[in-house]
N, C-alpha and C. Protein backbone atom coordinates (compact mmCIF):
# COMPACT_ATOMS: atom_id res chain seq x y z
N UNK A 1 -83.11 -25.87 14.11
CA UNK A 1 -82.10 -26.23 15.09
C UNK A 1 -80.89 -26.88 14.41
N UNK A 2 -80.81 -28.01 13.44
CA UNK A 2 -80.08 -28.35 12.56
C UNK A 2 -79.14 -27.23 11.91
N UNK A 3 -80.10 -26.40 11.38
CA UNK A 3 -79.64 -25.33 10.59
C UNK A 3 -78.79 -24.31 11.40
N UNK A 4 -78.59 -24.31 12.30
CA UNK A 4 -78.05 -23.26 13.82
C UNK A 4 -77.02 -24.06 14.01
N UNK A 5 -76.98 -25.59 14.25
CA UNK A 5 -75.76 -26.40 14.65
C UNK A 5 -74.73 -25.98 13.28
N UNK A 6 -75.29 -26.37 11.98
CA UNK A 6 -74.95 -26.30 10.97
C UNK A 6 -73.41 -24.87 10.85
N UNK A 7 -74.41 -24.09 11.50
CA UNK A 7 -74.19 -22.38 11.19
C UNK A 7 -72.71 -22.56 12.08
N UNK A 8 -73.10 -22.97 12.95
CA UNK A 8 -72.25 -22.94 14.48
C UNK A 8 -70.84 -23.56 14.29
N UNK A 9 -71.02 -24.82 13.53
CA UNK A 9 -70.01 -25.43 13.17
C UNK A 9 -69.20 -24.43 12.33
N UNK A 10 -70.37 -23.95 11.23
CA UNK A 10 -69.13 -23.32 9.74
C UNK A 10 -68.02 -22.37 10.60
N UNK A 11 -68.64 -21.54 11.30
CA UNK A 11 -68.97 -20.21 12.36
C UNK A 11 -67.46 -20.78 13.20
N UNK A 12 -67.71 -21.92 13.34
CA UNK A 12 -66.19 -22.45 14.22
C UNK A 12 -65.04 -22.38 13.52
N UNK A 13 -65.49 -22.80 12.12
CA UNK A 13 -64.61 -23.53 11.27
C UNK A 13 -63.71 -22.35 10.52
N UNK A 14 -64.64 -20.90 10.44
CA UNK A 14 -64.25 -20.17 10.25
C UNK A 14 -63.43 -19.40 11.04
N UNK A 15 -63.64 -19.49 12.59
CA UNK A 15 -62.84 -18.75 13.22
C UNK A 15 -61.39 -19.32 13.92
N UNK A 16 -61.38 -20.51 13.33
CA UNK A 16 -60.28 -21.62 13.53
C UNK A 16 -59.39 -21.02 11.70
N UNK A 17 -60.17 -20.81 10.62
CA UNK A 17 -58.89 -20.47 9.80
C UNK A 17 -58.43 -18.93 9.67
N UNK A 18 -59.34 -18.04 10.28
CA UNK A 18 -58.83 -16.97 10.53
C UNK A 18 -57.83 -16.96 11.19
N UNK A 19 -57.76 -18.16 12.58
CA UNK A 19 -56.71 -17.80 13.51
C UNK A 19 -55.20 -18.58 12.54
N UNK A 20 -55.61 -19.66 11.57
CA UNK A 20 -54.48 -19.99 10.69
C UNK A 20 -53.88 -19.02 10.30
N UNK A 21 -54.61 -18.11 9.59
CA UNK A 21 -54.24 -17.16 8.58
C UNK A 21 -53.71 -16.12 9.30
N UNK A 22 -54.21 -15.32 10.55
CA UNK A 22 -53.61 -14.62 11.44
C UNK A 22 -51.89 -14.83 11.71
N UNK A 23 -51.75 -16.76 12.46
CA UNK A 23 -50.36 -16.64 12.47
C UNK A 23 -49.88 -16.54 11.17
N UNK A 24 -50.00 -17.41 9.87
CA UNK A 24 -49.28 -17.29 8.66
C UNK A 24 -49.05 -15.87 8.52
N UNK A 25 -50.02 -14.93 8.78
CA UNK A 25 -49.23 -13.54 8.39
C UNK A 25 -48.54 -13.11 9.18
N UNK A 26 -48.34 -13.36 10.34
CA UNK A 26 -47.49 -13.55 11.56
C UNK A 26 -46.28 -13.97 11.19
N UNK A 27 -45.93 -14.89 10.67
CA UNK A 27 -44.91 -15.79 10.12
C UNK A 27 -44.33 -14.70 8.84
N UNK A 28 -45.18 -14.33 7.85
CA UNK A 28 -44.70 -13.61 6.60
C UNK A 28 -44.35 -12.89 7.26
N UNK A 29 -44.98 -11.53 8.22
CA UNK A 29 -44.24 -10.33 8.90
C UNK A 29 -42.99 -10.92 9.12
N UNK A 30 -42.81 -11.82 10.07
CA UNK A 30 -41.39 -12.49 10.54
C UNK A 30 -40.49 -12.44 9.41
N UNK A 31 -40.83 -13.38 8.76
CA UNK A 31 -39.47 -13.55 7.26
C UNK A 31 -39.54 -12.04 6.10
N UNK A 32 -40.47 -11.46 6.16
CA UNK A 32 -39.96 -10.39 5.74
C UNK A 32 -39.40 -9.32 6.37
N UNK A 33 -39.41 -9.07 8.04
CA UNK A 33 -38.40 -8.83 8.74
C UNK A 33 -36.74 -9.51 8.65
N UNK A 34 -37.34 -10.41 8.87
CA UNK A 34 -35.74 -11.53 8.54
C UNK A 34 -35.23 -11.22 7.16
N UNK A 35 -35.72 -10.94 6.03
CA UNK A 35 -35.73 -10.63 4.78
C UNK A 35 -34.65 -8.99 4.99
N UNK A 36 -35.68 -8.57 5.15
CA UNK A 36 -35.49 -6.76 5.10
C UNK A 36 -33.69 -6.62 5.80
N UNK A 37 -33.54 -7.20 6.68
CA UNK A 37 -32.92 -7.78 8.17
C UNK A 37 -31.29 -7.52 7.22
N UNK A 38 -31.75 -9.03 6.39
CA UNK A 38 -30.83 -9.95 5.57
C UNK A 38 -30.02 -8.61 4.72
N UNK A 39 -31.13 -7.83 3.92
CA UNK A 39 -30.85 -7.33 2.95
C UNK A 39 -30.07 -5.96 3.51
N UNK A 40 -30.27 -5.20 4.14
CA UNK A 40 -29.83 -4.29 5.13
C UNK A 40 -28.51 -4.72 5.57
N UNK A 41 -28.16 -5.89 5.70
CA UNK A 41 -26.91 -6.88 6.34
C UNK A 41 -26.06 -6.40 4.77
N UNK A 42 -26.34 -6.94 3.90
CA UNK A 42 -25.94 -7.62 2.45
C UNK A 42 -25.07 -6.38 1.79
N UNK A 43 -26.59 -5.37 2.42
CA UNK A 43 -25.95 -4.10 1.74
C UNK A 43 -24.66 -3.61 2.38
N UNK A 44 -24.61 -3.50 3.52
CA UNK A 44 -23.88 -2.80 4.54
C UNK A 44 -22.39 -3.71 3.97
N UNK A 45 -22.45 -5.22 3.83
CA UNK A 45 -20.99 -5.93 3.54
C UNK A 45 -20.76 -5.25 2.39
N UNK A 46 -21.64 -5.57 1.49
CA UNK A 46 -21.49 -4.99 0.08
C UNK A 46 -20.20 -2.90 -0.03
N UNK A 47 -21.17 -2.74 0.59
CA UNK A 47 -20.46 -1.32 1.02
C UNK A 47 -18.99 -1.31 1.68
N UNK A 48 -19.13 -2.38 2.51
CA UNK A 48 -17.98 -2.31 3.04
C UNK A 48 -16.54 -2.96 3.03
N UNK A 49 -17.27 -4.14 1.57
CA UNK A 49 -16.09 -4.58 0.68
C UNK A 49 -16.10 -4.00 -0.36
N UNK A 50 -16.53 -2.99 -1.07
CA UNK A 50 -16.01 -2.13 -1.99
C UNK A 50 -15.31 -1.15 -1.48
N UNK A 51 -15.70 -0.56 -0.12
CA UNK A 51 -14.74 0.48 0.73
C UNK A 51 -13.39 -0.28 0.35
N UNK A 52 -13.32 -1.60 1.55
CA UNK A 52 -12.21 -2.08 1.46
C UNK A 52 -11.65 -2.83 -0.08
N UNK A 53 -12.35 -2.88 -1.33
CA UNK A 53 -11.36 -3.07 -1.96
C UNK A 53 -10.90 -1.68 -2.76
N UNK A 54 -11.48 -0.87 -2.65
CA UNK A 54 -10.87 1.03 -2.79
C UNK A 54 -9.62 0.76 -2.23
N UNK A 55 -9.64 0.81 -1.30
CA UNK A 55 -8.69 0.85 -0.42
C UNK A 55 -7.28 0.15 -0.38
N UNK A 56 -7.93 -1.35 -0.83
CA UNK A 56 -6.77 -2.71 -2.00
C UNK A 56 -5.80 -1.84 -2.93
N UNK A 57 -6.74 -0.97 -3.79
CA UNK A 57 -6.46 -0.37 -4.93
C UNK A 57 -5.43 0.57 -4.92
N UNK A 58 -6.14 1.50 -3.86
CA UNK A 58 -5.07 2.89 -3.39
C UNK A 58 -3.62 2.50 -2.88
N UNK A 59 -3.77 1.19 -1.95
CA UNK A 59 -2.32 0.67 -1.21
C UNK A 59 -1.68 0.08 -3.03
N UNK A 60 -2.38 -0.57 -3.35
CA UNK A 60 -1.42 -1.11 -4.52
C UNK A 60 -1.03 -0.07 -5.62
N UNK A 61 -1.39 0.62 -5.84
CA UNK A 61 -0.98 2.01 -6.32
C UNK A 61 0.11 2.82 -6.08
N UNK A 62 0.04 3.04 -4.76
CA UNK A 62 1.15 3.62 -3.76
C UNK A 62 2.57 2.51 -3.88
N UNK A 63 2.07 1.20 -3.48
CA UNK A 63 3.17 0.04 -3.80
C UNK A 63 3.91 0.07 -5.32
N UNK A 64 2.94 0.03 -6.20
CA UNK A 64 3.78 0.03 -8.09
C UNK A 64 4.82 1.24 -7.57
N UNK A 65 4.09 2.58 -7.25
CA UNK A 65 5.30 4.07 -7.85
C UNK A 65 6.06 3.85 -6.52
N UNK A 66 5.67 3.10 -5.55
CA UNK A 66 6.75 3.09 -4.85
C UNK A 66 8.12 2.32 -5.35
N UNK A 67 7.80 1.03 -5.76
CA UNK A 67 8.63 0.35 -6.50
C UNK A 67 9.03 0.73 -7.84
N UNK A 68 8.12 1.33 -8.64
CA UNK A 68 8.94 2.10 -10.13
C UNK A 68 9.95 3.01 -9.43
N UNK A 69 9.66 3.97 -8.12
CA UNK A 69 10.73 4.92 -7.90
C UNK A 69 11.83 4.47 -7.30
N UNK A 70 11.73 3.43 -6.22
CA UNK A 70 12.75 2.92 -5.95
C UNK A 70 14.10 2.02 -6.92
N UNK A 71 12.82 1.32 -7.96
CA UNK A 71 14.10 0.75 -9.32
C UNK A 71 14.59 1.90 -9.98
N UNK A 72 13.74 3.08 -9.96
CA UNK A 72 14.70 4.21 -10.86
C UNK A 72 15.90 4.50 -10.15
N UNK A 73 15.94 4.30 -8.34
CA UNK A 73 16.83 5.37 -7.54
C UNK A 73 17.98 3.91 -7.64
N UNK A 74 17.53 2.97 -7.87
CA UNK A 74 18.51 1.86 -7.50
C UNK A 74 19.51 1.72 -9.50
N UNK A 75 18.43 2.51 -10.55
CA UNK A 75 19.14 2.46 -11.88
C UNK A 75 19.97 3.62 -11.66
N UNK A 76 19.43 4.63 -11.09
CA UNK A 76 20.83 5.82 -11.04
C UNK A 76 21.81 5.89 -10.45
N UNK A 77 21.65 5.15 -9.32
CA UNK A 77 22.73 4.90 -8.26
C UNK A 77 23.67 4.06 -8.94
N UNK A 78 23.10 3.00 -9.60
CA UNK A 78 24.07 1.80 -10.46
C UNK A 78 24.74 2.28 -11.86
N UNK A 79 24.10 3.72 -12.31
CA UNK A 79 24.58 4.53 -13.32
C UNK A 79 25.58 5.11 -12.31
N UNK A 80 25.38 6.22 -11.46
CA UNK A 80 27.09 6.69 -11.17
C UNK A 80 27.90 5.80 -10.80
N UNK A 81 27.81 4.58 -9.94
CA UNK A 81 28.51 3.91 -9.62
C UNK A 81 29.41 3.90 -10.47
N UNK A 82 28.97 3.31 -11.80
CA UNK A 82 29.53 2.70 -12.74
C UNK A 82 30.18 3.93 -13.41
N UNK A 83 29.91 4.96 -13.34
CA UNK A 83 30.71 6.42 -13.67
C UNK A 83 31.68 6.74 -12.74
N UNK A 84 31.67 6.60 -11.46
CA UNK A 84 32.57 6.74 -11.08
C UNK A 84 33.91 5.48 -10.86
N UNK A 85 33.45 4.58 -11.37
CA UNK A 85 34.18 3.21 -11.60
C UNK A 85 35.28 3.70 -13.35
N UNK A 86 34.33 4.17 -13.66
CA UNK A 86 34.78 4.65 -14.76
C UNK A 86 35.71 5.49 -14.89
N UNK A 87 35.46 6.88 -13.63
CA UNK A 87 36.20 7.91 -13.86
C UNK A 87 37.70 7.07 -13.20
N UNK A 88 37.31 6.39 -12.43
CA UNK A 88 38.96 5.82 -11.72
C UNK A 88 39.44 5.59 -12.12
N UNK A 89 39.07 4.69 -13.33
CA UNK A 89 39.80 3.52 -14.36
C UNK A 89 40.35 4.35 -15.08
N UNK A 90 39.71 5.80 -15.37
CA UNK A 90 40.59 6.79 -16.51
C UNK A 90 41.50 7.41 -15.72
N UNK A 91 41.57 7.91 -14.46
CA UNK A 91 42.30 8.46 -13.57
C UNK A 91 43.72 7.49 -13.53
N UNK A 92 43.31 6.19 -13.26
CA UNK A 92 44.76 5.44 -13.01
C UNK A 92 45.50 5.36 -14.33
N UNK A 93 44.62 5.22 -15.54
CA UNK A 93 45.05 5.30 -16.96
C UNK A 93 45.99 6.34 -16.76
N UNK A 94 45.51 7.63 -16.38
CA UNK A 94 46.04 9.08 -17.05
C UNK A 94 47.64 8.64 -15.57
N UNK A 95 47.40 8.29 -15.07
CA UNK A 95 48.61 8.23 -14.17
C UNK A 95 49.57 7.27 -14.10
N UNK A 96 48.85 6.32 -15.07
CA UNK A 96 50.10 4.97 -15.70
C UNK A 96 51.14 5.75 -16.29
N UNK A 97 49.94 6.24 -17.57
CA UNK A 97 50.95 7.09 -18.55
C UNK A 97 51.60 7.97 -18.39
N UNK A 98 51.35 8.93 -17.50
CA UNK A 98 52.01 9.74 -16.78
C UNK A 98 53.25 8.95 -16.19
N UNK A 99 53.33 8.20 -15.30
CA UNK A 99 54.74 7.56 -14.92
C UNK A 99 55.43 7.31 -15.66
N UNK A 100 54.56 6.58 -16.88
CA UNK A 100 55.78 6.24 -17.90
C UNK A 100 56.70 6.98 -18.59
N UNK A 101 55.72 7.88 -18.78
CA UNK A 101 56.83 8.74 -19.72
C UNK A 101 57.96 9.60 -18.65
N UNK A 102 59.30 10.09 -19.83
CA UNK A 102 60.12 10.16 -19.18
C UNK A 102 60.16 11.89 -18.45
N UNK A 103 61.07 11.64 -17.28
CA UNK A 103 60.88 13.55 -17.15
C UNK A 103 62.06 13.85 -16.91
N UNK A 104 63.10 14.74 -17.73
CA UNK A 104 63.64 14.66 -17.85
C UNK A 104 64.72 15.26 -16.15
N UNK A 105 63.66 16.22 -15.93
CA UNK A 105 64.28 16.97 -14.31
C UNK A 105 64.39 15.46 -13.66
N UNK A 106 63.65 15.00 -13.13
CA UNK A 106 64.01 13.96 -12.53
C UNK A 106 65.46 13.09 -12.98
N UNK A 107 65.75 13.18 -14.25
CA UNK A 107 66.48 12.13 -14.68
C UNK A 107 67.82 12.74 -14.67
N UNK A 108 67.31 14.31 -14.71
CA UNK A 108 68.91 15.55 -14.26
C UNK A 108 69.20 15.06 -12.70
N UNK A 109 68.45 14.62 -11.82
CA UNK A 109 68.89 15.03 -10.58
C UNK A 109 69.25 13.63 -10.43
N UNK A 110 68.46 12.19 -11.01
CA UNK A 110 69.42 11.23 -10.68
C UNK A 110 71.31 11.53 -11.09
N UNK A 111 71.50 12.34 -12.47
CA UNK A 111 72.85 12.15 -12.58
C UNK A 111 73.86 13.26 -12.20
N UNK A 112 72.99 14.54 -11.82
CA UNK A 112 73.59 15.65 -10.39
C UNK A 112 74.10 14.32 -9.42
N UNK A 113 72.86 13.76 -8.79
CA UNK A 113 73.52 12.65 -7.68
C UNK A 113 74.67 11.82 -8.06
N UNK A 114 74.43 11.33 -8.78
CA UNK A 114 75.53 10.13 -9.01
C UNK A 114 77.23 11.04 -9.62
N UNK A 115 76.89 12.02 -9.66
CA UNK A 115 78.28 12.74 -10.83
C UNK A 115 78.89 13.26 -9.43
């Protein structure tokens, strides 16, 4: 009879840490859900800040040749400018000298007039 109480007790004692061990794996399922959960999360950002820094890359790309092409269109523009600043400056040259010198028809008809 001892030996039966004995039994009865272990018999309890055992079915009290099964039910421990039951939730603890209860609990592990949980956090390795929560785990799996996490990592599935991690990946998906992961993916979707390399998308978006692709994407960083491509806009700043587009930005440099946009700006190399625009300083080229703003160096050629400031090249004719300066050519046609140029051509004026020779134009009024060629028409200084031109006035200056003498012609002589003109200088017949001032003294037709005056005679």
């Amino acid at each position: 009879s001892a030996k039966i109480k004995e039994l009865e007790v272990e018999n309890s004692q055992l079915k009290n840490q099964i039910e421990i061990l039951k939730d603890e794996g209860a609990y592990m399922r949980k956090q390795v859900e929560t785990l799996s959960r996490a990592q599935r999360e991690a990946e998906m950002a992961r993916d979707s800040t390399q998308k978006f820094a692709n994407e960083v890359v491509t806009v700043n790309e587009q930005l440099v040749a946009t700006l190399k092409d625009s300083k080229r269109k703003i160096r050629k523009d400031k090249e004719k400018r300066h050519s046609r600043q140029h051509d004026r400056e020779e134009d009024h040259r060629i028409r200084s000298a031109y006035q200056t010198v003498p012609q002589p028809e003109k200088d017949n008809e001032i003294f037709l007039t005056l005679g």
